[in-house]
N, C-alpha and C. Protein backbone atom coordinates (compact mmCIF):
# COMPACT_ATOMS: atom_id res chain seq x y z
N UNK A 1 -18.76 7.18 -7.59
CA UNK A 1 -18.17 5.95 -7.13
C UNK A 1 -19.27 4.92 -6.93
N UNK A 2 -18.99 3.61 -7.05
CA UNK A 2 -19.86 2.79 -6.95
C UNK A 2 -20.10 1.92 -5.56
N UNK A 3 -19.38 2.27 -5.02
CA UNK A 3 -19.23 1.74 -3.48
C UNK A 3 -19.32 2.94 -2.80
N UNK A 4 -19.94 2.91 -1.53
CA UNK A 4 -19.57 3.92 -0.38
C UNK A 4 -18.26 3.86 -0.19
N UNK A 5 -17.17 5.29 0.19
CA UNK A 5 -16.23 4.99 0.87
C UNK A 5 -15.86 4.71 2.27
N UNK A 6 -15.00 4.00 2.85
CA UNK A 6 -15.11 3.10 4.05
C UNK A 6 -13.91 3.76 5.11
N UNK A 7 -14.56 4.53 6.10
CA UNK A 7 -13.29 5.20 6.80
C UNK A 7 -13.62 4.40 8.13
N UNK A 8 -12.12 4.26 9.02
CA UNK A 8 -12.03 3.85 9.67
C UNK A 8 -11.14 4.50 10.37
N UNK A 9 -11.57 4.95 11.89
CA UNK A 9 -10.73 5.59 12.54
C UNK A 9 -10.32 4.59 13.91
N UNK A 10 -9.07 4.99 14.22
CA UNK A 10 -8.23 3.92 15.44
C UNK A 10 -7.38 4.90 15.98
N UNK A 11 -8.05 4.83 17.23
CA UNK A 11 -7.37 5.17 18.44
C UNK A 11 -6.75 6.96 18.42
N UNK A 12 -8.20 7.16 17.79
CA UNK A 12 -8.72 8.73 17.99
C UNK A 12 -10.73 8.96 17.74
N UNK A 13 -10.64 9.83 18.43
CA UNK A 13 -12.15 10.37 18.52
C UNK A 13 -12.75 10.49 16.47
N UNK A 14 -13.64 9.65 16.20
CA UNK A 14 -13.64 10.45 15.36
C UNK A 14 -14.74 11.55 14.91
N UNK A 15 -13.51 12.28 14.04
CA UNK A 15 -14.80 13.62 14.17
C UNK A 15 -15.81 13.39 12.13
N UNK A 16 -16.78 14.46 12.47
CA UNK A 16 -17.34 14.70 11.33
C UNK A 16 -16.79 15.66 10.22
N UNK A 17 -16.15 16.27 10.73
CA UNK A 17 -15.76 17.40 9.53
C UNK A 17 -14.57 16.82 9.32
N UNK A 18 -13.66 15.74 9.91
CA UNK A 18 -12.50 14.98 9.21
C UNK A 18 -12.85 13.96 8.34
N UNK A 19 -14.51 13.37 8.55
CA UNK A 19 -15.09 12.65 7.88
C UNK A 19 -15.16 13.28 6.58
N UNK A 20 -15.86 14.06 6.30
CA UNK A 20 -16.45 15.13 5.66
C UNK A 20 -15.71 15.39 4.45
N UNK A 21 -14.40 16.00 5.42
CA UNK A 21 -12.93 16.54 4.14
C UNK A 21 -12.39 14.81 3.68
N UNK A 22 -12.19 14.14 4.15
CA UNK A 22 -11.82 12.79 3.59
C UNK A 22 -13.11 12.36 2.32
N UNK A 23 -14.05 12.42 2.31
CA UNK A 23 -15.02 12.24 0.82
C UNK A 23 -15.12 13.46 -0.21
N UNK A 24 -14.74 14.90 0.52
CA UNK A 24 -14.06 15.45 -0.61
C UNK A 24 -12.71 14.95 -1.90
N UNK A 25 -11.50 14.32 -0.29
CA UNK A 25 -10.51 14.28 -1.37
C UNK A 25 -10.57 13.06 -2.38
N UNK A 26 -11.45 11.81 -1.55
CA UNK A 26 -12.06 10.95 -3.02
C UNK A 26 -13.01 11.07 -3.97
N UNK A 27 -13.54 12.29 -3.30
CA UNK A 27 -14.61 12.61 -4.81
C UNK A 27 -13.31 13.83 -5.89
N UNK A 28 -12.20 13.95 -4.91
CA UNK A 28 -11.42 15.34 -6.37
C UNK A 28 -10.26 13.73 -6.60
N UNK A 29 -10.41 12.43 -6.26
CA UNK A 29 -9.03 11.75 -7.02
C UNK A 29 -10.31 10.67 -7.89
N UNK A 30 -11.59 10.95 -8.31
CA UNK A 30 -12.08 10.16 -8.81
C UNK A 30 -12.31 11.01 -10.41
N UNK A 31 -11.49 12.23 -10.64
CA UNK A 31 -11.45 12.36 -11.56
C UNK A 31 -10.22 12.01 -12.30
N UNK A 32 -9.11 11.35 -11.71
CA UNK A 32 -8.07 10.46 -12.13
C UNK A 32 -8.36 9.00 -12.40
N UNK A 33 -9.66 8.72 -11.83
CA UNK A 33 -9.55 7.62 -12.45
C UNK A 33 -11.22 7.01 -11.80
N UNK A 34 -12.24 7.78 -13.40
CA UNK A 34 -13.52 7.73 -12.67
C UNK A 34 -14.05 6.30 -12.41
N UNK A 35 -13.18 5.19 -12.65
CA UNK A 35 -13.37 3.40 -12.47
C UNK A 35 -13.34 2.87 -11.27
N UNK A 36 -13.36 4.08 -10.11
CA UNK A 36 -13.26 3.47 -8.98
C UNK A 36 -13.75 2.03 -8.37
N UNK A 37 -13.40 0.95 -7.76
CA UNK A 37 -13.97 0.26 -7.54
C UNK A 37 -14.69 0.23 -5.96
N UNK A 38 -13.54 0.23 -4.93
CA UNK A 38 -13.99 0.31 -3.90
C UNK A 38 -12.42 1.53 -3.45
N UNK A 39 -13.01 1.96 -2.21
CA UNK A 39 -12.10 3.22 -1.54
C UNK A 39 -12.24 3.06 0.47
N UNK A 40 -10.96 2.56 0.48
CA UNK A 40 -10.80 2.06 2.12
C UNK A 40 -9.47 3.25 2.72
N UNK A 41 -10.10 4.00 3.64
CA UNK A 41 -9.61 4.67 4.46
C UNK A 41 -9.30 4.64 5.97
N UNK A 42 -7.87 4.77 6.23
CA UNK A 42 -7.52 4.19 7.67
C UNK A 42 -7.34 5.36 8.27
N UNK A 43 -7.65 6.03 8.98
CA UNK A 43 -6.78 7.12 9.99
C UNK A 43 -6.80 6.58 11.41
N UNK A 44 -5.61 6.71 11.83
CA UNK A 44 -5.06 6.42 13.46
C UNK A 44 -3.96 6.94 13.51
N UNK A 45 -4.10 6.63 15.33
CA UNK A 45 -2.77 7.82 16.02
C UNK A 45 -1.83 6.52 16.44
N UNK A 46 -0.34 7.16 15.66
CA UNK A 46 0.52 5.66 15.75
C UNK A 46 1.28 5.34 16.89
N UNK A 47 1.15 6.87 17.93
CA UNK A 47 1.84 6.73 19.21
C UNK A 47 1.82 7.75 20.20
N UNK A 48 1.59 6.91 21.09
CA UNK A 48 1.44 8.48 22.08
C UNK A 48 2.83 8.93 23.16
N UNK A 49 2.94 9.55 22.60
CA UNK A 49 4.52 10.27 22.66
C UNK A 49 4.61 11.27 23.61
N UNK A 50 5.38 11.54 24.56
CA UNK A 50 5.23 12.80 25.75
C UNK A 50 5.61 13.41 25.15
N UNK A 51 6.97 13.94 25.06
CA UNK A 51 7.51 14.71 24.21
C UNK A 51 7.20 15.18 22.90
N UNK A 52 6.94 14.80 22.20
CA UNK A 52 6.88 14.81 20.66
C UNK A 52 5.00 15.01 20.26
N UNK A 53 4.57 14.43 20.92
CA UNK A 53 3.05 14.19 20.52
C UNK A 53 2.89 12.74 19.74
N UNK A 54 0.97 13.21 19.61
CA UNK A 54 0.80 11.88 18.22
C UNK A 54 1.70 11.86 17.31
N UNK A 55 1.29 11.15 16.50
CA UNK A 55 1.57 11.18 15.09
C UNK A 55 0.45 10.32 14.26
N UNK A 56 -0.16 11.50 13.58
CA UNK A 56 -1.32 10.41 12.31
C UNK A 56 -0.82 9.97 11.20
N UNK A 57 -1.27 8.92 10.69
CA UNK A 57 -0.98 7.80 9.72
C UNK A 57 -2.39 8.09 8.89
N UNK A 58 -2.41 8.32 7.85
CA UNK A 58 -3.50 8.19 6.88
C UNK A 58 -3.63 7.32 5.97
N UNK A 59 -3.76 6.43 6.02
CA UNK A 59 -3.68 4.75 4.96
C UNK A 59 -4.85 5.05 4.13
N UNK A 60 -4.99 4.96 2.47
CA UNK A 60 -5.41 5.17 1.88
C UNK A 60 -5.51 3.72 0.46
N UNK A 61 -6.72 2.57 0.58
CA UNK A 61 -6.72 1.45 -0.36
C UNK A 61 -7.85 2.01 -1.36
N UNK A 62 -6.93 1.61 -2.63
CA UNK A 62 -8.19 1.91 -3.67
C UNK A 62 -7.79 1.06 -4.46
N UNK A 63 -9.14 0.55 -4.77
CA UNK A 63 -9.08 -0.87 -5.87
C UNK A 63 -9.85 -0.42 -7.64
N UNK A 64 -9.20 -0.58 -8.08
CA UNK A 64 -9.33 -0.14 -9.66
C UNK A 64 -8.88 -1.16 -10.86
N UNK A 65 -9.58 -1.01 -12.17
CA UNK A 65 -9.94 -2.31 -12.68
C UNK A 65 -8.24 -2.80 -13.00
N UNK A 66 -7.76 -4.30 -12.44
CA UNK A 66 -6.94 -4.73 -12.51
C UNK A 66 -5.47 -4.64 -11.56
N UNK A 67 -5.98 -3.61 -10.61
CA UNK A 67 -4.86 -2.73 -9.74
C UNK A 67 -5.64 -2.64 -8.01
N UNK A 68 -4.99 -2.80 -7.17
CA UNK A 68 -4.82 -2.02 -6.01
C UNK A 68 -3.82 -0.98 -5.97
N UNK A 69 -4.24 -0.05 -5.33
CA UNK A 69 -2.95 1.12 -4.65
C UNK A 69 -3.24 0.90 -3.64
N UNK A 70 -1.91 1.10 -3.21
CA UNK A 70 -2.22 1.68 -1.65
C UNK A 70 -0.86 2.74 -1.37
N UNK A 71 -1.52 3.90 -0.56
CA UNK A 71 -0.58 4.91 -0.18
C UNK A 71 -0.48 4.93 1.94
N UNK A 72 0.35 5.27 2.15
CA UNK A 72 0.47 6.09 3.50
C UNK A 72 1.12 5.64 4.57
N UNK A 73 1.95 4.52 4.16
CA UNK A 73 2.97 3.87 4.70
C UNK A 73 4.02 5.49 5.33
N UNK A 74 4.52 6.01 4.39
CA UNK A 74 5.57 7.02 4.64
C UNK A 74 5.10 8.26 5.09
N UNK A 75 3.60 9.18 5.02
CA UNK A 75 3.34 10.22 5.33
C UNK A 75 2.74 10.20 6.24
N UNK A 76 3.09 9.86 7.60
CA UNK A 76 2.42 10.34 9.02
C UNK A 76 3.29 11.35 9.32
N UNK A 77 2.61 12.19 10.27
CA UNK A 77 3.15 13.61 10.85
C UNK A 77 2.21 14.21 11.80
N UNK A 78 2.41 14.90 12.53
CA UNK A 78 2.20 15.12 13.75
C UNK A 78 0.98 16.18 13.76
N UNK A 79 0.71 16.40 12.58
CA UNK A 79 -0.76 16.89 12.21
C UNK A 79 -1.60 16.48 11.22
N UNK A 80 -2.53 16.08 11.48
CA UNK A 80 -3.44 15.50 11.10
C UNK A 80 -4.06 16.00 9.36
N UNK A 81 -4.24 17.05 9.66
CA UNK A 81 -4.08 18.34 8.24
C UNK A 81 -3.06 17.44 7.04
N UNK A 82 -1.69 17.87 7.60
CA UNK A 82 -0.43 17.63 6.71
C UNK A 82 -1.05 16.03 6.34
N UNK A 83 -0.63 15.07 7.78
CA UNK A 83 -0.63 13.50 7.11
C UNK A 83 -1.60 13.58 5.83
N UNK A 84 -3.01 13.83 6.15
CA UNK A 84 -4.01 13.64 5.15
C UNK A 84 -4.16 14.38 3.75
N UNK A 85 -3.44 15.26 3.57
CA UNK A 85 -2.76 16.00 2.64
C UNK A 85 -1.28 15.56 1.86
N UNK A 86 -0.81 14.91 2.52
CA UNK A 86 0.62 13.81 1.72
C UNK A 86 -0.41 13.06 1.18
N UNK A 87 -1.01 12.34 2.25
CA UNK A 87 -1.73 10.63 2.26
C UNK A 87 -2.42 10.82 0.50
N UNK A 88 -3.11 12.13 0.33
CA UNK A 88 -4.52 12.10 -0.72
C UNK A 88 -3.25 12.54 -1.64
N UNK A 89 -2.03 13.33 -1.67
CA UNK A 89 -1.26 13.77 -2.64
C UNK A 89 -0.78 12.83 -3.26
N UNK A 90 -0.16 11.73 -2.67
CA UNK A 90 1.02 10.50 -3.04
C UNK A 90 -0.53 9.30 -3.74
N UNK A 91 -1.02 9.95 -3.07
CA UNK A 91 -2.60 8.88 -4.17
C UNK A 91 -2.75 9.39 -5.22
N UNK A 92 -2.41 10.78 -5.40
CA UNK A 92 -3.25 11.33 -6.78
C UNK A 92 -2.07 11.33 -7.59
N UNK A 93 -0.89 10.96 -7.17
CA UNK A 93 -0.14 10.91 -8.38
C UNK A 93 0.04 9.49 -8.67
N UNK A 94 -0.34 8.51 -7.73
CA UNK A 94 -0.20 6.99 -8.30
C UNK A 94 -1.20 6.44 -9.40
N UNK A 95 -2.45 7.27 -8.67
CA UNK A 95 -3.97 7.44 -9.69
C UNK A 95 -3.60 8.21 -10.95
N UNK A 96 -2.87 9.19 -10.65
CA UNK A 96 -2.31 9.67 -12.60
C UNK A 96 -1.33 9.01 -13.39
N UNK A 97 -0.38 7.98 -12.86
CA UNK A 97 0.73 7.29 -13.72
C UNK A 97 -0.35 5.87 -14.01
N UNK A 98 -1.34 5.44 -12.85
CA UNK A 98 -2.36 4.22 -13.46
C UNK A 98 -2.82 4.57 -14.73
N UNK A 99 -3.44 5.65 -14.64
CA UNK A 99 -4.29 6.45 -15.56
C UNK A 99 -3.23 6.16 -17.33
N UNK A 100 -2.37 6.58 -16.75
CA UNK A 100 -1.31 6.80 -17.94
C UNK A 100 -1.41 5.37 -18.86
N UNK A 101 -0.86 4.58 -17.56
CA UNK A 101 -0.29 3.24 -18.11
C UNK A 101 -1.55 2.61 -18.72
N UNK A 102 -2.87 3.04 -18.10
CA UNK A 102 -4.23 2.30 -19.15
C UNK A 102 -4.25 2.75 -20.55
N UNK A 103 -3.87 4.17 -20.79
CA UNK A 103 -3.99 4.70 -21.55
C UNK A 103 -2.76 4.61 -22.62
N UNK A 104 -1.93 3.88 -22.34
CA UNK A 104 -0.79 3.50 -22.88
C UNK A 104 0.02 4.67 -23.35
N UNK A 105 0.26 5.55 -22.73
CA UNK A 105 1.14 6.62 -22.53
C UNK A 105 2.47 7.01 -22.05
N UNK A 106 2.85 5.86 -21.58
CA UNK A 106 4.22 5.66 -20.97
C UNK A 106 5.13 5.26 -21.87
N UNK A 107 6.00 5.91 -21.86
CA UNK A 107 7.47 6.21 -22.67
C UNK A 107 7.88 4.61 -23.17
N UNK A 108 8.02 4.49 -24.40
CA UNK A 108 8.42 3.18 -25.12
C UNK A 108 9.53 3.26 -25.29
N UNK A 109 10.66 2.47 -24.71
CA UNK A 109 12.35 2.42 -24.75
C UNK A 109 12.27 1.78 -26.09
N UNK A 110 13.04 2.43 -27.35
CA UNK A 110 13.09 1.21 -28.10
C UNK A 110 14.07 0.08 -28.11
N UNK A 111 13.84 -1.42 -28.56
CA UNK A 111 14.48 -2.12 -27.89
C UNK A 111 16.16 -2.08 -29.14
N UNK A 112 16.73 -2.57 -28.09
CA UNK A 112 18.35 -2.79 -28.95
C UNK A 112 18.45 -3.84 -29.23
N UNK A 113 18.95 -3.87 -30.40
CA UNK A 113 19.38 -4.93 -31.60
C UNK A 113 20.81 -5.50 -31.24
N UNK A 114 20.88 -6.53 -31.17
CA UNK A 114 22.10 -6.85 -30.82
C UNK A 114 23.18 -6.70 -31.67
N UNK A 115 24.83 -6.14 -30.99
CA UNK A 115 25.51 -6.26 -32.95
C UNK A 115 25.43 -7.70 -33.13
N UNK A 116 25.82 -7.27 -34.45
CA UNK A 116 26.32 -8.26 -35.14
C UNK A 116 28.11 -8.07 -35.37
N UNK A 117 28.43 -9.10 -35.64
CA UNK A 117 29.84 -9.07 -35.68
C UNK A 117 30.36 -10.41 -37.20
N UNK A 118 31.00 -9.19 -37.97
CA UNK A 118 30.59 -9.88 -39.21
C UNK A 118 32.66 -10.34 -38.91
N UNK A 119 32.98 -11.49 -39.94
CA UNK A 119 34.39 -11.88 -40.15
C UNK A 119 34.81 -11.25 -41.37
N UNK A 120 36.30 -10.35 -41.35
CA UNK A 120 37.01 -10.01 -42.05
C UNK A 120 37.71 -10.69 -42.87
């Protein structure tokens, strides 16, 4: 990658070995798409809940030539493990349909011809 990746933690301790496993999973989604440009990582706790507990949010921005993604709107969960495991999953499949569409691999509808309607 040509940028450092940029983690940012909110409103939890952060640790090193969550650091750690987070530049694993962008060094295994930079073989979907080795053009990385830059890679912005959010983790925070979205609420502190008596009952129920946290819940982590893993926000995941990656900028690639002509494209942003962004994932992690929908996969928070109440362990930190899981969220960051949706968060890097729902990336690596947006990073493989990019991949596709550069590569012009995506299914060509062919187009319809309009009738014609001839007079009897």
């Amino acid at each position: 990658m040509k940028l450092p990746v940029q983690i940012v933690f909110r409103d939890l301790v952060p640790l090193p070995s969550l650091e750690s496993e987070i530049r694993q999973h962008v060094e295994k989604l930079e073989q979907f798409a080795p053009a990385l440009i830059s890679c912005h990582v959010t983790v925070e706790s979205t609420a502190n809940r008596r009952h129920q507990g946290h819940r982590y949010q893993v926000r995941i921005d990656l900028r690639v030539p002509d494209e942003e993604i962004f994932v992690g709107e929908h996969q928070a969960d109440e362990d930190i493990a899981v969220a960051m495991r949706n968060s890097f999953d729902a990336m690596r499949r947006k990073l493989q349909d990019y991949s596709r569409r550069r590569r012009g691999q995506i299914k060509q509808h062919a187009e319809l011809l309009p009738r014609q309607i001839k007079d009897l």
